[in-house]
C-alpha atoms as a PDB file:
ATOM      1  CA  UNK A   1     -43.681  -1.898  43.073  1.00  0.00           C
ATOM      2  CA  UNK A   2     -46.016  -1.052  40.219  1.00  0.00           C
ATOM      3  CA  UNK A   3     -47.351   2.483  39.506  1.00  0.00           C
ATOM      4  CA  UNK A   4     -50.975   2.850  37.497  1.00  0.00           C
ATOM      5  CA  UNK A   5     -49.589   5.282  35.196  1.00  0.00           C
ATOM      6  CA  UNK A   6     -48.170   3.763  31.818  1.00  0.00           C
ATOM      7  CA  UNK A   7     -46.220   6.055  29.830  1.00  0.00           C
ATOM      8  CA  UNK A   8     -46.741   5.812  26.300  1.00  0.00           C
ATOM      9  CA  UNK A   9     -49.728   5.281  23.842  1.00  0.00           C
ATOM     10  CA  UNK A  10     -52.737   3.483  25.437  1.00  0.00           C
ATOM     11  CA  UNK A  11     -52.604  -0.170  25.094  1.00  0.00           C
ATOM     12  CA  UNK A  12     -54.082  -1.892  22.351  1.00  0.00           C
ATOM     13  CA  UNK A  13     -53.681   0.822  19.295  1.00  0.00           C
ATOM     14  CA  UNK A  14     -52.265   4.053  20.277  1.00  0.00           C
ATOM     15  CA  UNK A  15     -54.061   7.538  19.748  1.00  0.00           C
ATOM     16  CA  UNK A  16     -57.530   8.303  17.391  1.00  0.00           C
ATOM     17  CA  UNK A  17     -56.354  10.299  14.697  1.00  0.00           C
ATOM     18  CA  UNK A  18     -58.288  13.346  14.363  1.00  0.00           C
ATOM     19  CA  UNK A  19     -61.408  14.144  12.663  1.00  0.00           C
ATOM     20  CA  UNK A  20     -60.771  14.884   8.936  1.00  0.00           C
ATOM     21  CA  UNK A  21     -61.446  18.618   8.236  1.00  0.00           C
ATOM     22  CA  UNK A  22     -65.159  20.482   7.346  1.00  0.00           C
ATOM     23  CA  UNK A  23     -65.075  21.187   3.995  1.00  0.00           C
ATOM     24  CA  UNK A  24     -66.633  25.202   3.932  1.00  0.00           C
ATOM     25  CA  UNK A  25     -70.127  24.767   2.561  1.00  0.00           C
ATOM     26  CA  UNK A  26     -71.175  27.752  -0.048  1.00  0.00           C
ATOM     27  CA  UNK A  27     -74.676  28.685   0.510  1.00  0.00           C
ATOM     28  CA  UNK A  28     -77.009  28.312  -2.168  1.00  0.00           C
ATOM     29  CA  UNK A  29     -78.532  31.516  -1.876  1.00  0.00           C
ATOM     30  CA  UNK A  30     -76.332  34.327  -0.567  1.00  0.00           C
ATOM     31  CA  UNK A  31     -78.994  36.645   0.602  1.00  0.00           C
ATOM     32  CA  UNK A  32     -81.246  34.228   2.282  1.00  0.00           C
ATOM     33  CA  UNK A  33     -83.575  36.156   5.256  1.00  0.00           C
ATOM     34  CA  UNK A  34     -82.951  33.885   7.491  1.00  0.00           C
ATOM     35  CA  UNK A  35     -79.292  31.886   7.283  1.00  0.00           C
ATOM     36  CA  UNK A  36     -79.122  28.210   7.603  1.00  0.00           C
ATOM     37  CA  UNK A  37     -78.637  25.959  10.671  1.00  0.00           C
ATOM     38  CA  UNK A  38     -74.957  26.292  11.835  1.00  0.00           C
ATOM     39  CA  UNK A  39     -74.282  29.597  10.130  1.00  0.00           C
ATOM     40  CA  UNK A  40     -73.551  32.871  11.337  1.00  0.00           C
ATOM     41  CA  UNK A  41     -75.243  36.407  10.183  1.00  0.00           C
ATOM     42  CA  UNK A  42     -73.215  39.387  10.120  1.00  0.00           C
ATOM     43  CA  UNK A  43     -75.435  42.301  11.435  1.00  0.00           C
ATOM     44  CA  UNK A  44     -74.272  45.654   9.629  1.00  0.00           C
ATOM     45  CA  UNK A  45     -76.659  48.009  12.073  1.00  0.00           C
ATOM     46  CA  UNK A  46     -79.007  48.081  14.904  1.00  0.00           C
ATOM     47  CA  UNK A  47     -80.384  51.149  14.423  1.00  0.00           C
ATOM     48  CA  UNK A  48     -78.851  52.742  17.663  1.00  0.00           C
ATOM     49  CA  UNK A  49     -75.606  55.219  16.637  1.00  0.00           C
ATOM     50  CA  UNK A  50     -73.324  54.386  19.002  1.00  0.00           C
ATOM     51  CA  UNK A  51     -73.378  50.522  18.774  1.00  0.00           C
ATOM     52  CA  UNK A  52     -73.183  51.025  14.795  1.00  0.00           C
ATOM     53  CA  UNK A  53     -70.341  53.146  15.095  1.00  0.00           C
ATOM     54  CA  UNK A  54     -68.764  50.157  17.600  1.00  0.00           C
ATOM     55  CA  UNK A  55     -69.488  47.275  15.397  1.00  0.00           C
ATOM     56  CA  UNK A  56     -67.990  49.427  12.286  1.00  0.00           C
ATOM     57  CA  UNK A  57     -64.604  49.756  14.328  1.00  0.00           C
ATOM     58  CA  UNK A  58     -64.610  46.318  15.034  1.00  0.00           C
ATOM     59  CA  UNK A  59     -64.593  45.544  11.323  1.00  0.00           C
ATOM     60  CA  UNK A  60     -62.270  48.221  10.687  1.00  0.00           C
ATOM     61  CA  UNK A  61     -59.614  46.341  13.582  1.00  0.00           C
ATOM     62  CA  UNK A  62     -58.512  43.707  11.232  1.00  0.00           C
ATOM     63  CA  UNK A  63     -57.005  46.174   9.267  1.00  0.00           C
ATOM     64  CA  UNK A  64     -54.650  47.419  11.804  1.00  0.00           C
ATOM     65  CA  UNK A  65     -51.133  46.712  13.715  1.00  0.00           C
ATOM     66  CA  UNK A  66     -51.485  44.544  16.055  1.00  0.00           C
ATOM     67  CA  UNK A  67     -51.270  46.844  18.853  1.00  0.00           C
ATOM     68  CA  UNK A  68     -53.513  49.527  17.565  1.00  0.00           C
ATOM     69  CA  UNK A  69     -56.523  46.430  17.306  1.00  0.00           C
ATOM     70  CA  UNK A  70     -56.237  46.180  20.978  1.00  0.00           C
ATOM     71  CA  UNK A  71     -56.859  49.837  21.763  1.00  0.00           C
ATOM     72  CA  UNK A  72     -59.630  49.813  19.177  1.00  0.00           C
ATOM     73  CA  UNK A  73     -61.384  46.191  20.954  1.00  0.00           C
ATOM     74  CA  UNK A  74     -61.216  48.253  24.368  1.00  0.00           C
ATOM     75  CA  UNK A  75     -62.451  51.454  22.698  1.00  0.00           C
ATOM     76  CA  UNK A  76     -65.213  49.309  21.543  1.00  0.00           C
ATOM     77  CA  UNK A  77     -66.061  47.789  24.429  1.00  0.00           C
ATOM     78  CA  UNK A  78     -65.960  50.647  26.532  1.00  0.00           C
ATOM     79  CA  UNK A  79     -68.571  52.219  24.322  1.00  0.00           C
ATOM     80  CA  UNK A  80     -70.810  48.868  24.409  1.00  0.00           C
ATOM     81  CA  UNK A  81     -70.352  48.744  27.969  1.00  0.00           C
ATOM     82  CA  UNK A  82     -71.912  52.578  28.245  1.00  0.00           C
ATOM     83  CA  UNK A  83     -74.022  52.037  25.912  1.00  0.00           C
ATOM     84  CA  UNK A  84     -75.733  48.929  27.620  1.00  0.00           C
ATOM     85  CA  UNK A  85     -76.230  50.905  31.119  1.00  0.00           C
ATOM     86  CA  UNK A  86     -77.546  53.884  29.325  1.00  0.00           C
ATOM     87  CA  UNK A  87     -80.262  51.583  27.643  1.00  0.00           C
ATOM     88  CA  UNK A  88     -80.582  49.485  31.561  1.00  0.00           C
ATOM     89  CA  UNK A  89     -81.260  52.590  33.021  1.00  0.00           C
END
């Protein structure tokens, strides 16, 4: 009796060998308005208080014990959360 399922590498080569690593790109000009296809802008305020003061703590979080950046992550998004259904009415 033969099964379908070969254990083992796939025949005729084995496994693809993974993609070599990006290489980070440094942007050419650090301020740009708007940032470049693929990249990510870090927003620093919205103008509302409360979703400042949320985004700041977030920031802050890396900073902390493990344990304490959970508590701050669920103090954040409890405030984002009330926040958002303030603004929804």
């Amino acid at each position: 009796m033969t099964f379908p399922f070969r254990p083992g590498p796939p025949p005729g080569g084995g496994f693809r060998s993974a993609p070599p690593p990006v290489q980070p790109q440094t942007p050419t000009q650090p301020y740009a308005a708007e940032p470049a296809p693929g990249e990510r802008r870090i927003v620093e305020t919205t103008g509302h208080p409360a979703v400042d003061a949320a985004l700041r703590s977030l920031a802050n979080a890396s900073r902390l014990a493990p344990g304490e950046q959970i508590a701050a992550y669920e103090a954040a998004y409890q405030v984002l959360q009330e926040t958002l259904s303030s603004i929804e009415g």
